[in-house]
C-alpha atoms as a PDB file:
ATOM      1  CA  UNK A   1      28.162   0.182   7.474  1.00  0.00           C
ATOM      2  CA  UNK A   2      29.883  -2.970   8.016  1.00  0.00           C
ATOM      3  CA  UNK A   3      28.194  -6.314   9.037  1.00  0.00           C
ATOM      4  CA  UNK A   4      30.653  -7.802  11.510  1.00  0.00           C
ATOM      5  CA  UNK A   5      32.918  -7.281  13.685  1.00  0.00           C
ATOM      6  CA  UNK A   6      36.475  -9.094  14.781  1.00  0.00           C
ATOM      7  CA  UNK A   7      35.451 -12.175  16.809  1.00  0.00           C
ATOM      8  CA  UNK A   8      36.631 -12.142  20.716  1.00  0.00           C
ATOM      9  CA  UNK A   9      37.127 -14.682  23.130  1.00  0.00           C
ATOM     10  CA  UNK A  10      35.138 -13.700  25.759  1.00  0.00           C
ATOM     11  CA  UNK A  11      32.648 -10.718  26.076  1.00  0.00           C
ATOM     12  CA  UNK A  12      34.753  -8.262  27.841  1.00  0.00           C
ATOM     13  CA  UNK A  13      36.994  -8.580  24.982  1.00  0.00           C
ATOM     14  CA  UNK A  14      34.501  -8.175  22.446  1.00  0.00           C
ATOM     15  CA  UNK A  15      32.171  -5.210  24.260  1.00  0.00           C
ATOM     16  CA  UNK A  16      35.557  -3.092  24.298  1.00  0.00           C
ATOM     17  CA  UNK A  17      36.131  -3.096  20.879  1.00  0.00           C
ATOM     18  CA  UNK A  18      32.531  -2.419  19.779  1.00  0.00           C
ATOM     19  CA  UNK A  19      31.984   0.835  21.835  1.00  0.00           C
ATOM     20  CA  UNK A  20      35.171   2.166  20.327  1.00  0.00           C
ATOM     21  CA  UNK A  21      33.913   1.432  17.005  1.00  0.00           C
ATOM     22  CA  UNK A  22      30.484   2.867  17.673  1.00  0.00           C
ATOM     23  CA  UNK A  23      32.039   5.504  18.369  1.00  0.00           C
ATOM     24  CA  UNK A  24      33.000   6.394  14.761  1.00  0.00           C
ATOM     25  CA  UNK A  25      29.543   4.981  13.633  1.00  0.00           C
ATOM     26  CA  UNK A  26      29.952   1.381  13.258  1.00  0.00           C
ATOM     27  CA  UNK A  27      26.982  -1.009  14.152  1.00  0.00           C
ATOM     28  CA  UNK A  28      25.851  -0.705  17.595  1.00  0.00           C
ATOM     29  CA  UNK A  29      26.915  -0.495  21.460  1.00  0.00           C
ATOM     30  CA  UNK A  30      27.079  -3.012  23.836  1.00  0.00           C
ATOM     31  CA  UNK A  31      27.671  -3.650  27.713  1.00  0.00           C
ATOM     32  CA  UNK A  32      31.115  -5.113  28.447  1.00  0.00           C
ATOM     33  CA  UNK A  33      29.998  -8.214  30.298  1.00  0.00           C
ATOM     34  CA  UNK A  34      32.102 -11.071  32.048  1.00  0.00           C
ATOM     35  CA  UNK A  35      33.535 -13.793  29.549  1.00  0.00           C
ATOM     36  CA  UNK A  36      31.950 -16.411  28.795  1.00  0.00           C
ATOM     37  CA  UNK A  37      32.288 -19.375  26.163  1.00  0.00           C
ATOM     38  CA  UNK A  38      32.780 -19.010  22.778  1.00  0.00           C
ATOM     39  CA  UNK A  39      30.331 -21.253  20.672  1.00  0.00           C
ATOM     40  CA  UNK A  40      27.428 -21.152  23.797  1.00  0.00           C
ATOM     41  CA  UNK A  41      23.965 -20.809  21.654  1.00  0.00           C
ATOM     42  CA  UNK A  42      22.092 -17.063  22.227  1.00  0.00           C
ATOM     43  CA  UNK A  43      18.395 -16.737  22.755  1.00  0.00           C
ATOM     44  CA  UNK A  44      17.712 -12.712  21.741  1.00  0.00           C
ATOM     45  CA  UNK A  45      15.106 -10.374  23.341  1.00  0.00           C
ATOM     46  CA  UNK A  46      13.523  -7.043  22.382  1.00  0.00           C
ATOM     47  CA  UNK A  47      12.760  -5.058  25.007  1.00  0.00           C
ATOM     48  CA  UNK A  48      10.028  -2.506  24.246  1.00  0.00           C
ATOM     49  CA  UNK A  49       6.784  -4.471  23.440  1.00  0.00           C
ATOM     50  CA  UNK A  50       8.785  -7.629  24.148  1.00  0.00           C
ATOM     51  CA  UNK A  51      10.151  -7.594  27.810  1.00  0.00           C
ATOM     52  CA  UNK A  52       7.424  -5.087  28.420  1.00  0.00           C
ATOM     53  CA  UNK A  53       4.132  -5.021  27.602  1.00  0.00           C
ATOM     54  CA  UNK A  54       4.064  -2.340  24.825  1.00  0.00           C
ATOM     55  CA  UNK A  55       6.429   0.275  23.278  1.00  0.00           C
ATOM     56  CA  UNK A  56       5.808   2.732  25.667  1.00  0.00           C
ATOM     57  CA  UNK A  57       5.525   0.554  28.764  1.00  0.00           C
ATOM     58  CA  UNK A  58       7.140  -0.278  31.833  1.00  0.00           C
ATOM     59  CA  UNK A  59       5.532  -3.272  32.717  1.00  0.00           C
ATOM     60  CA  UNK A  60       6.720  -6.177  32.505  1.00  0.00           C
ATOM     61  CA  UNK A  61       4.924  -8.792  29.964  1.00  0.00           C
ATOM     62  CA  UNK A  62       3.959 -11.817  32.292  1.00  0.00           C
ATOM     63  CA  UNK A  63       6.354 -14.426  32.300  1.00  0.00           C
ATOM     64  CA  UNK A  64       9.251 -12.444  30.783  1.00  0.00           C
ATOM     65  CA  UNK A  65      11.799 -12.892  33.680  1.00  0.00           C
ATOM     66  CA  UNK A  66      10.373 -16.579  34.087  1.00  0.00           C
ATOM     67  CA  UNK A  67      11.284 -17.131  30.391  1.00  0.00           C
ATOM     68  CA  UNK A  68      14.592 -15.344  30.257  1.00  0.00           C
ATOM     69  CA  UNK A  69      15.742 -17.251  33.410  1.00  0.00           C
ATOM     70  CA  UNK A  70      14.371 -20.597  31.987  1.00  0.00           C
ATOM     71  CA  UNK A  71      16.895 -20.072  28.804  1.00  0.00           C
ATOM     72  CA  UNK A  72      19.524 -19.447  31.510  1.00  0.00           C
ATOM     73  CA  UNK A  73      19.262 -22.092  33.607  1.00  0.00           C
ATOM     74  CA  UNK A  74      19.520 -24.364  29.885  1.00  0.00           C
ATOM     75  CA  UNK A  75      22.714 -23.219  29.574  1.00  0.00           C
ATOM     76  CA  UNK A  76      21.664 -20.199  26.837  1.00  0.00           C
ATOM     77  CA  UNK A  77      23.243 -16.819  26.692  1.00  0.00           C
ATOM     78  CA  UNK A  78      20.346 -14.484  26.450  1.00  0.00           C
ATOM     79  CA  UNK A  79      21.584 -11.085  24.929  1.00  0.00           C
ATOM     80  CA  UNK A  80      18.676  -8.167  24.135  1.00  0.00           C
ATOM     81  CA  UNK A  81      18.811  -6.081  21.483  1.00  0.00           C
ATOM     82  CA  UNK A  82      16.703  -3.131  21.663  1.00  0.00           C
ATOM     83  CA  UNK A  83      16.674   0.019  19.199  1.00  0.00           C
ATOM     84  CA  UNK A  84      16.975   2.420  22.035  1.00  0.00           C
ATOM     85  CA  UNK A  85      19.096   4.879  21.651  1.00  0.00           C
ATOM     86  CA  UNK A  86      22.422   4.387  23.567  1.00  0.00           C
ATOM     87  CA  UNK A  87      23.629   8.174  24.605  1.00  0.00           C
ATOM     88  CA  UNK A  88      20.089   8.885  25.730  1.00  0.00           C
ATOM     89  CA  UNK A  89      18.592   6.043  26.992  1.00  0.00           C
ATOM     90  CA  UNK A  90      21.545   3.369  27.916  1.00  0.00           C
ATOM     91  CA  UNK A  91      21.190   3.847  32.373  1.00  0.00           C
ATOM     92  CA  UNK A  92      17.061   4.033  32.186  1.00  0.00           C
ATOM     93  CA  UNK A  93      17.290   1.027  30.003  1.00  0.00           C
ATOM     94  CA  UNK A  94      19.750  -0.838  32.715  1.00  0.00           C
ATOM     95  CA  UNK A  95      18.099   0.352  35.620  1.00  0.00           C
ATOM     96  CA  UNK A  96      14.545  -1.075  34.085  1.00  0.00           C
ATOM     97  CA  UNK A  97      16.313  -4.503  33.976  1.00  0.00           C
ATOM     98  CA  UNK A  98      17.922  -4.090  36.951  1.00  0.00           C
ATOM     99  CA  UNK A  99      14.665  -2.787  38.678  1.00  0.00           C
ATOM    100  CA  UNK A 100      12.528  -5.955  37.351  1.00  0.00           C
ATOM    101  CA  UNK A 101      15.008  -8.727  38.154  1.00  0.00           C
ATOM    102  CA  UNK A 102      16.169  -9.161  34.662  1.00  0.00           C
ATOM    103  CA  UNK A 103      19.975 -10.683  34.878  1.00  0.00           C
ATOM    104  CA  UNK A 104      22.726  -8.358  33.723  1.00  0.00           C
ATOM    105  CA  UNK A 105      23.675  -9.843  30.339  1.00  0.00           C
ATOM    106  CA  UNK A 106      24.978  -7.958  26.835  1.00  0.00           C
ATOM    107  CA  UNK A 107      22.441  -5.160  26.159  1.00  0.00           C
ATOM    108  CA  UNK A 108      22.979  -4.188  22.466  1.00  0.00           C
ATOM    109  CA  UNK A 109      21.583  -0.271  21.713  1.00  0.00           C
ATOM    110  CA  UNK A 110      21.539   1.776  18.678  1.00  0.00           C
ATOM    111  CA  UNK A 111      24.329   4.123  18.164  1.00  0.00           C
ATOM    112  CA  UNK A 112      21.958   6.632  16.960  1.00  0.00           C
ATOM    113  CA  UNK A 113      18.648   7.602  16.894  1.00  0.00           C
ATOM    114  CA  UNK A 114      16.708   5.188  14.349  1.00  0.00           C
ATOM    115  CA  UNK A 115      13.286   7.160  12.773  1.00  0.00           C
ATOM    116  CA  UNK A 116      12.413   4.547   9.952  1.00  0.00           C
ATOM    117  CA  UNK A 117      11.847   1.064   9.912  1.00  0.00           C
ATOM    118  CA  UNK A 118      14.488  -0.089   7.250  1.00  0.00           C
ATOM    119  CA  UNK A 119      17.021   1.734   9.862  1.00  0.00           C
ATOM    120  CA  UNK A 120      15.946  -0.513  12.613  1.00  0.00           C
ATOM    121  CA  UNK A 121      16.403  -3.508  10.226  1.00  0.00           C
ATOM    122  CA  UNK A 122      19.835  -2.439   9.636  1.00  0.00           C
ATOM    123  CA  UNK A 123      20.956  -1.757  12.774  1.00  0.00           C
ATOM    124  CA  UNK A 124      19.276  -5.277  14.345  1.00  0.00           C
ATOM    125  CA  UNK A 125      21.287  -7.097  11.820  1.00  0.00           C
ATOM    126  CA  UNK A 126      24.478  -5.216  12.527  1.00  0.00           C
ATOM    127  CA  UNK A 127      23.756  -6.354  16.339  1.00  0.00           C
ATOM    128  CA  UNK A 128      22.643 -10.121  15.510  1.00  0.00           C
ATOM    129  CA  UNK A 129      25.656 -10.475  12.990  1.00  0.00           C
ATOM    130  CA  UNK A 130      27.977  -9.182  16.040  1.00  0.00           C
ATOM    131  CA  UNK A 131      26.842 -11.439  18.186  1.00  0.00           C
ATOM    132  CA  UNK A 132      26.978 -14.711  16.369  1.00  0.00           C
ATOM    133  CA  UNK A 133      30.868 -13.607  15.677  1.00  0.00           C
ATOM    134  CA  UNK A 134      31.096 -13.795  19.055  1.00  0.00           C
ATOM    135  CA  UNK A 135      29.273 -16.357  20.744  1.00  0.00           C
ATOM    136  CA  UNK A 136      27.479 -18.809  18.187  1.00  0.00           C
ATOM    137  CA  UNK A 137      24.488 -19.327  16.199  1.00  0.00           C
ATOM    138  CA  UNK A 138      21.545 -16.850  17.339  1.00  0.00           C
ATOM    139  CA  UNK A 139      18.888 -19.984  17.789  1.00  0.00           C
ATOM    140  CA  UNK A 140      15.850 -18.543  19.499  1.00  0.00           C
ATOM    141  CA  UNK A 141      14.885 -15.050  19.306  1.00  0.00           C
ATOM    142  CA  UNK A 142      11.769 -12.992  20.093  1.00  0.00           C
ATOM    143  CA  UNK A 143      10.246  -9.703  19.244  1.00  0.00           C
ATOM    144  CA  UNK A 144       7.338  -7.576  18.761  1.00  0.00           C
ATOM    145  CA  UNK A 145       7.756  -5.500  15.633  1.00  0.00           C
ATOM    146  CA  UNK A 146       8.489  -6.379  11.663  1.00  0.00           C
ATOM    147  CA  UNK A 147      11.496  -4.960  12.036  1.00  0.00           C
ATOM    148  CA  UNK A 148      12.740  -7.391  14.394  1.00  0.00           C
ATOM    149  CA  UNK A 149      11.471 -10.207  12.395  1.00  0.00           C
ATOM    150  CA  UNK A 150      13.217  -9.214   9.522  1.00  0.00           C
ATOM    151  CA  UNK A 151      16.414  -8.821  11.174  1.00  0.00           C
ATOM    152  CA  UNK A 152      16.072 -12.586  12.569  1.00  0.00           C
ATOM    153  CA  UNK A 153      15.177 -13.505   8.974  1.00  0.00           C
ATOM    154  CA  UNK A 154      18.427 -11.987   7.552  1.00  0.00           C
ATOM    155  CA  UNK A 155      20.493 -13.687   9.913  1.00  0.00           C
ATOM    156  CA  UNK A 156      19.085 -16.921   9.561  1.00  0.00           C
ATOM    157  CA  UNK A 157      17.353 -17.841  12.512  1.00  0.00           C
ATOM    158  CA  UNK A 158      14.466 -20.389  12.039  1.00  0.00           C
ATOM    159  CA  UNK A 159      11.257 -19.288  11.578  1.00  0.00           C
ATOM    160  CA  UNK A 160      10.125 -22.117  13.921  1.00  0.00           C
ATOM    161  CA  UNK A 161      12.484 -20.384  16.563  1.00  0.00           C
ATOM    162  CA  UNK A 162      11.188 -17.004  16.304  1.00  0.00           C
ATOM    163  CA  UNK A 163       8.129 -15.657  18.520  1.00  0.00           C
ATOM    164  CA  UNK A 164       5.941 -12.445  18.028  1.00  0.00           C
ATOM    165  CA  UNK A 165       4.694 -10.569  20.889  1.00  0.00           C
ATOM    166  CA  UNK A 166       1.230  -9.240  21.559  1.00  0.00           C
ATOM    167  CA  UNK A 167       1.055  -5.444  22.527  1.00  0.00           C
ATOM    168  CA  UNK A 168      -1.031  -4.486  25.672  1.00  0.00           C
ATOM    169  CA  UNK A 169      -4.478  -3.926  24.135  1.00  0.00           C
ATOM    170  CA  UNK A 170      -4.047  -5.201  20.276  1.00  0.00           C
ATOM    171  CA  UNK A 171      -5.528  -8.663  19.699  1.00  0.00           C
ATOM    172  CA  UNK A 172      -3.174  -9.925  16.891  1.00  0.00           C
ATOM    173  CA  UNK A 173       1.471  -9.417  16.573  1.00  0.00           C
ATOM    174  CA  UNK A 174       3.121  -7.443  13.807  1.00  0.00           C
ATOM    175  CA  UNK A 175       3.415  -8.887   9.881  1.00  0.00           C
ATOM    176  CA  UNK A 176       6.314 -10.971   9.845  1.00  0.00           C
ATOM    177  CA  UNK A 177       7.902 -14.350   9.810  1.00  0.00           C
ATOM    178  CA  UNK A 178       7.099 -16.542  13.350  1.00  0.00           C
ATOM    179  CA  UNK A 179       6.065 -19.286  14.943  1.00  0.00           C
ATOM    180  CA  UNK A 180       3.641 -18.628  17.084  1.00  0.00           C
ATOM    181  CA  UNK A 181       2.069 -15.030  18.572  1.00  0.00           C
ATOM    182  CA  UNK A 182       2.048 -15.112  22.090  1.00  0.00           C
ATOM    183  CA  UNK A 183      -0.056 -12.849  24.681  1.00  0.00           C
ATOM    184  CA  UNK A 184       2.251 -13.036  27.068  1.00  0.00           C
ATOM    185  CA  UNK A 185       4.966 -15.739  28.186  1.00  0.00           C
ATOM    186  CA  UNK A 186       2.627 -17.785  30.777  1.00  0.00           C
ATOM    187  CA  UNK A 187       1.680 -20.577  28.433  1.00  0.00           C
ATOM    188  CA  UNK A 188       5.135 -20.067  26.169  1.00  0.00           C
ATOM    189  CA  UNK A 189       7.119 -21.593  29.637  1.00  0.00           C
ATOM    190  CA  UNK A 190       6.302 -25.341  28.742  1.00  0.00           C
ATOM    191  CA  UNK A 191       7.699 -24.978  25.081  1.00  0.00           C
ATOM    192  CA  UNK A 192      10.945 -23.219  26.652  1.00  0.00           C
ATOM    193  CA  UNK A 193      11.011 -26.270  29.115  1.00  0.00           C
ATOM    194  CA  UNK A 194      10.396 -28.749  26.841  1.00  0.00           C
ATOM    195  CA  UNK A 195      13.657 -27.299  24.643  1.00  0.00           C
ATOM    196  CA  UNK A 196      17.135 -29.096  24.956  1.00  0.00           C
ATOM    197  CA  UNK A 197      19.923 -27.718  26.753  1.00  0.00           C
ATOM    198  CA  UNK A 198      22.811 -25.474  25.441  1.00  0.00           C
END
């Protein structure tokens, strides 16, 4: 499975060619979006246990949108990445964003149903290795499983730039590499504010 795909100048660009190559099985599928500019930083999201509250939730974590928006209005792109499964999932997965106020940016989904962990891995760092051919360095990023932390890991992000999610009703995040493990993203809105623009 390859790693990377040709950089684009601009999203729309970009999106195009990765659907038709995920449609012979390469790396992932993504939502053409409008263009933007090359080189612009990318803050990463999960979505299940990391936008919401737990895997199988549809609540929002507190402070998600206030966090996302906060990255935006620095001058981040903010891409998610989610290992839901494109043909099944792809317009519940929109609408829930849509739905919750989320903004309509790239929305990365696997091209196939993933069962094991090492497949999520794989697939995450497909995505994350697409992305940074396309915009620039991946330089915040935030999760809720190991699987996503490894994926950040094999890309490179900084440890002291990636952020574990608490699960509605555990008291501790998933092993990994991270700064900090956060509730929620109430008290995580100073760091984000304190962070330099894009």
């Amino acid at each position: 499975m390859s790693r990377t795909l040709p950089a684009r100048a601009h999203r729309t660009a970009f999106a195009a060619a990765a659907l038709a190559t995920a449609a012979i099985g390469v790396g992932c599928t993504v939502t053409p979006m409008p263009p933007t500019v090359p080189g612009t930083p990318v803050v990463v999201f999960d979505i299940d246990g990391t936008l919401t509250d737990g895997e199988l939730s549809t609540t929002p974590h507190p402070g998600a949108l206030d966090a996302v928006e906060a990255y935006r209005a620095k001058g981040y792109d903010v891409v998610y990445v989610t290992a839901r499964w494109d043909a099944v999932q792809r317009s519940s997965t929109e609408s829930w964003l849509a739905d919750n106020g989320f903004p309509d940016e790239e929305l990365y989904m696997a091209p196939s149903l993933l069962l094991t962990d090492e497949s999520k891995v794989d697939y995450k760092t497909d995505a994350l290795t697409s992305i940074e051919a396309t915009h620039a360095q991946v330089v915040y990023a935030y999760g809720d499983s190991s699987s996503d932390f490894d994926a950040y890991a094999n890309v490179g992000v900084a440890p002291s730039r990636v952020f574990a999610l608490q699960r509605a009703g555990s008291s501790s995040c998933q092993p990994g590499t991270w700064a900090a493990c956060l509730p929620d993203y109430v008290g995580h809105l100073s760091y984000i504010a304190s962070q330099p623009a894009a």
